[in-house]
Every structure is written in C-alpha cells, then in structure tokens.
Protein backbone atom coordinates (compact mmCIF):
# COMPACT_ATOMS: atom_id res chain seq x y z
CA UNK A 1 99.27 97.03 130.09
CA UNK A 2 97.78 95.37 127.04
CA UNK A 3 98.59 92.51 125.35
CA UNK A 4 98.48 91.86 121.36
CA UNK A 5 100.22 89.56 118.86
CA UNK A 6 102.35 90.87 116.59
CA UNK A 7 99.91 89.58 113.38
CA UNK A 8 97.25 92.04 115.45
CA UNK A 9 99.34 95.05 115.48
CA UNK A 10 100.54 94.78 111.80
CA UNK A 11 96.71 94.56 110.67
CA UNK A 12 95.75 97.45 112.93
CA UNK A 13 98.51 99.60 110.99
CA UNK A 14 97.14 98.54 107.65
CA UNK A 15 93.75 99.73 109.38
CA UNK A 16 95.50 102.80 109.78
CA UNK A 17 96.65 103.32 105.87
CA UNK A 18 93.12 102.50 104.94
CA UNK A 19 91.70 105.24 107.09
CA UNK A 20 94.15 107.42 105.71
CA UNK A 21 93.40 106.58 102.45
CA UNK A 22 89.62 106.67 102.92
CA UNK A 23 89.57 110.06 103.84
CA UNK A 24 91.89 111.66 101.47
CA UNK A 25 90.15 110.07 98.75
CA UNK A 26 87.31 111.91 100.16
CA UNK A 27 88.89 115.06 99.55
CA UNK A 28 88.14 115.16 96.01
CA UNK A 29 88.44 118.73 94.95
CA UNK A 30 92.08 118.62 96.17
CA UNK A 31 92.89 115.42 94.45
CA UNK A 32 94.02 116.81 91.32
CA UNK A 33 97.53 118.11 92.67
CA UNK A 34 100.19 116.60 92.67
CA UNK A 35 101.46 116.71 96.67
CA UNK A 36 97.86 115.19 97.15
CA UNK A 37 98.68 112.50 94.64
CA UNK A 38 102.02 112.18 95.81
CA UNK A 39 100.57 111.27 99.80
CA UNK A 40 98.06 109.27 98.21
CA UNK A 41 100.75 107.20 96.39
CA UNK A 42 102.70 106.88 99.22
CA UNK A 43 99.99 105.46 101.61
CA UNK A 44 98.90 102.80 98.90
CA UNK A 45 102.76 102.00 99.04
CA UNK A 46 103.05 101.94 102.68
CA UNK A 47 99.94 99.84 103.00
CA UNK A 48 100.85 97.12 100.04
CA UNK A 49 104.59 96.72 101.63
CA UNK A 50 102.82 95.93 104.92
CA UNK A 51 100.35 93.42 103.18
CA UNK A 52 103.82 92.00 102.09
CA UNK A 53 105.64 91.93 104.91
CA UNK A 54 102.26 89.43 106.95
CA UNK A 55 102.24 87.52 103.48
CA UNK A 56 106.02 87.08 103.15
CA UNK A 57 105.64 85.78 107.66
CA UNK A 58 102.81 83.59 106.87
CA UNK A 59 104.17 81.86 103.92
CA UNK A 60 108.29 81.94 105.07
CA UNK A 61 107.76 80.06 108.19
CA UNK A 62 108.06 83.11 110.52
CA UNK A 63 104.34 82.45 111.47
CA UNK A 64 105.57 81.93 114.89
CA UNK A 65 106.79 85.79 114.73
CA UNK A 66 103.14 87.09 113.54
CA UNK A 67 101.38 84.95 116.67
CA UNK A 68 104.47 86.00 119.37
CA UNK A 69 102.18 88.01 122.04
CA UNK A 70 103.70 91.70 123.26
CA UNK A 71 102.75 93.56 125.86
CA UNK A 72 102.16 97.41 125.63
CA UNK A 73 101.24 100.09 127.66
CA UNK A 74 97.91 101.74 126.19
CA UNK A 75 100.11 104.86 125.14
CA UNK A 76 100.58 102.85 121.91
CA UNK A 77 97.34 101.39 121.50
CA UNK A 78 97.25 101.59 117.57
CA UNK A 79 93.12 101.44 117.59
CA UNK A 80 93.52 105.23 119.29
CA UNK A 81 96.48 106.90 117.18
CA UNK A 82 96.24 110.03 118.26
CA UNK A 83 96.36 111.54 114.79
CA UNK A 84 93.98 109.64 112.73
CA UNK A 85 91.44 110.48 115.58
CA UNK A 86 92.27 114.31 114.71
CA UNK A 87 91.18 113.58 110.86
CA UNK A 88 87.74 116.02 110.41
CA UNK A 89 85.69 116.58 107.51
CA UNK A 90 86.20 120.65 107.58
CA UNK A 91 90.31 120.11 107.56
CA UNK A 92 92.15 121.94 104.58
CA UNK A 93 94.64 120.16 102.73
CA UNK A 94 97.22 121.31 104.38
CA UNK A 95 96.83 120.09 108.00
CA UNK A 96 95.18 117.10 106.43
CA UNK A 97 99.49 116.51 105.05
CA UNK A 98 100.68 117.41 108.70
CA UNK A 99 98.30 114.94 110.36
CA UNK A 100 99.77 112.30 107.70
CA UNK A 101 103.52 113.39 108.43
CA UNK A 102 103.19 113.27 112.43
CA UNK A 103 101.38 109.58 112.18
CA UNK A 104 104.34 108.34 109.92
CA UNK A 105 106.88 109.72 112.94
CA UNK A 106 104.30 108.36 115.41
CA UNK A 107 103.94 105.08 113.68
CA UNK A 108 108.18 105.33 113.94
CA UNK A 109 107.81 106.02 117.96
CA UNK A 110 105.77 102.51 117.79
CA UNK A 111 108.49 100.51 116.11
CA UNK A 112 111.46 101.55 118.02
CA UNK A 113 109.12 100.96 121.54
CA UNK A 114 108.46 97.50 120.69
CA UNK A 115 112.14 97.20 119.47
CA UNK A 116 112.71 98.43 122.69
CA UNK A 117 110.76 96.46 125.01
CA UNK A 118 110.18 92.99 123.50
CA UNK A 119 112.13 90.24 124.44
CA UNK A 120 112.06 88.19 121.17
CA UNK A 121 114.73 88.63 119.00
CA UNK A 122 112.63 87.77 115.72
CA UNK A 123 110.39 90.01 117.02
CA UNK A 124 113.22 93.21 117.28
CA UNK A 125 114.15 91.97 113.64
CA UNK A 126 110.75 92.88 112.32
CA UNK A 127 110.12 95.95 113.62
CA UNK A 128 113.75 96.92 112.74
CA UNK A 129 112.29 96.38 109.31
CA UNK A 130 109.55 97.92 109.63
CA UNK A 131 111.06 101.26 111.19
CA UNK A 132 114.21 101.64 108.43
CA UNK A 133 111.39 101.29 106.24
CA UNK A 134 109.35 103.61 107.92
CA UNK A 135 112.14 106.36 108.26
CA UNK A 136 113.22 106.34 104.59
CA UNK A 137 109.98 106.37 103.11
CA UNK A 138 108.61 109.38 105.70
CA UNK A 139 111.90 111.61 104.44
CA UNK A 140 110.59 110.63 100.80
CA UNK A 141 107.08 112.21 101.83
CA UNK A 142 108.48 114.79 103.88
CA UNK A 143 110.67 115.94 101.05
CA UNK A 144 108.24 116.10 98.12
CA UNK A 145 105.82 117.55 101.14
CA UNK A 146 108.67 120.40 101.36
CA UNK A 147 109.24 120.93 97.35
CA UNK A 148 105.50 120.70 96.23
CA UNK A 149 104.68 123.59 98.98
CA UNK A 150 107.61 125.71 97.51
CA UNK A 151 106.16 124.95 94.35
C-alpha cells in the first residue's frame, strides 16, 4: 500500500496534463488540424481547472483536505499511469488520441477508487468533483474525437 496526500496526487495529475501536453506539442506536423487542436485545448483546460481546484483548497480553508493522507494500492500509483508510459516518439496521431481518451477513463477509475476507499468525507466531496468533471469533459473529447474522424 502507499500512502500520499491528497495535495500530492492532484499535482501528480497536473504532471500528467503537462506530459500530455509536452508531447503533443511535439507533434508539430499534425498540429495544424483541428481534432489535434481540439485535444490540445482540452488538456490546457483540464490542467488550468485542476490548478483551480488546489488554488480555490489552499485559499478557501479546505487546506486540511489537500494535506488529508490516503492510502492506495500501487495499482493507482499516478507517477506510473499506464498510458502516458505508452506515449513514443514513432506514434501516429491517431493512437497518440486513443492513449489520451483511455488516460481520461483511467484518470476516472482513480477518482471513483479514492471515492471509494477513503474515509474522509471532504475527501469523497473532492474527488466527486473531480470525476463529474472528469466524465463530462471526456464525452466532450470523445465526441469531437468521433465527428473530426468522420470528418
């Protein structure tokens, strides 16, 4: 089992976004369409609402929330997402757009396990946040995902 505060695991998701971001910037011949710029847009969005989110804690008087310590089991270790490990260099855009659609429903599997395992309400709260959020804004992507490739 590991253990993490919540203020941790936020800023290891924002990690997350900025890989993301990092390497589809890198793509730069494929940036010029607009499902790229679509994902791209909604990565800076997901990563600004979680900049938020630890700004709105820290400065509401939920700090105690952001330093509440979980415990995990290594399955959901954020530092080893499974799909931004799978990110390579020699990727075509298209798989690139899969690996970003299975880490949103990933990142979705993470919310709903600490909403199911923690014991602190404020905590559940959060990540019930977090994984409405989550689920409406990964339909968003999925959708335009859908319509751009019929396109």
């Amino acid at each position: 089992m590991m253990f993490k505060q919540i203020g941790e695991l936020l800023n290891e998701i924002d990690i997350i976004y900025d890989k993301m971001s990092q390497y589809y910037t890198n793509l730069n011949e494929h940036l010029n369409d607009d499902l790229s710029a679509e994902i791209i847009s909604y990565i800076k969005t997901r990563k600004q609402l979680l900049r938020d989110m630890i700004r709105d804690y820290s400065t509401a008087g939920h700090e105690q929330v952001l330093k509440t310590w979980i415990q995990f089991t290594p399955d959901y270790n954020l530092k080893n997402n499974p799909h931004i490990s799978k990110l390579d260099p020699d990727m075509d855009i298209e798989k690139v757009q899969e690996i970003v659609i299975r880490n949103e429903t990933w990142l979705q599997d993470f919310y709903s396990y600490i909403i199911q395992t923690t014991s602190s309400t404020k905590v559940r709260e959060l990540f019930k946040v977090l994984l409405e959020r989550q689920k409406k804004d990964a339909k968003r992507l999925a959708s335009s995902v859908d319509i751009m490739q019929d396109i």
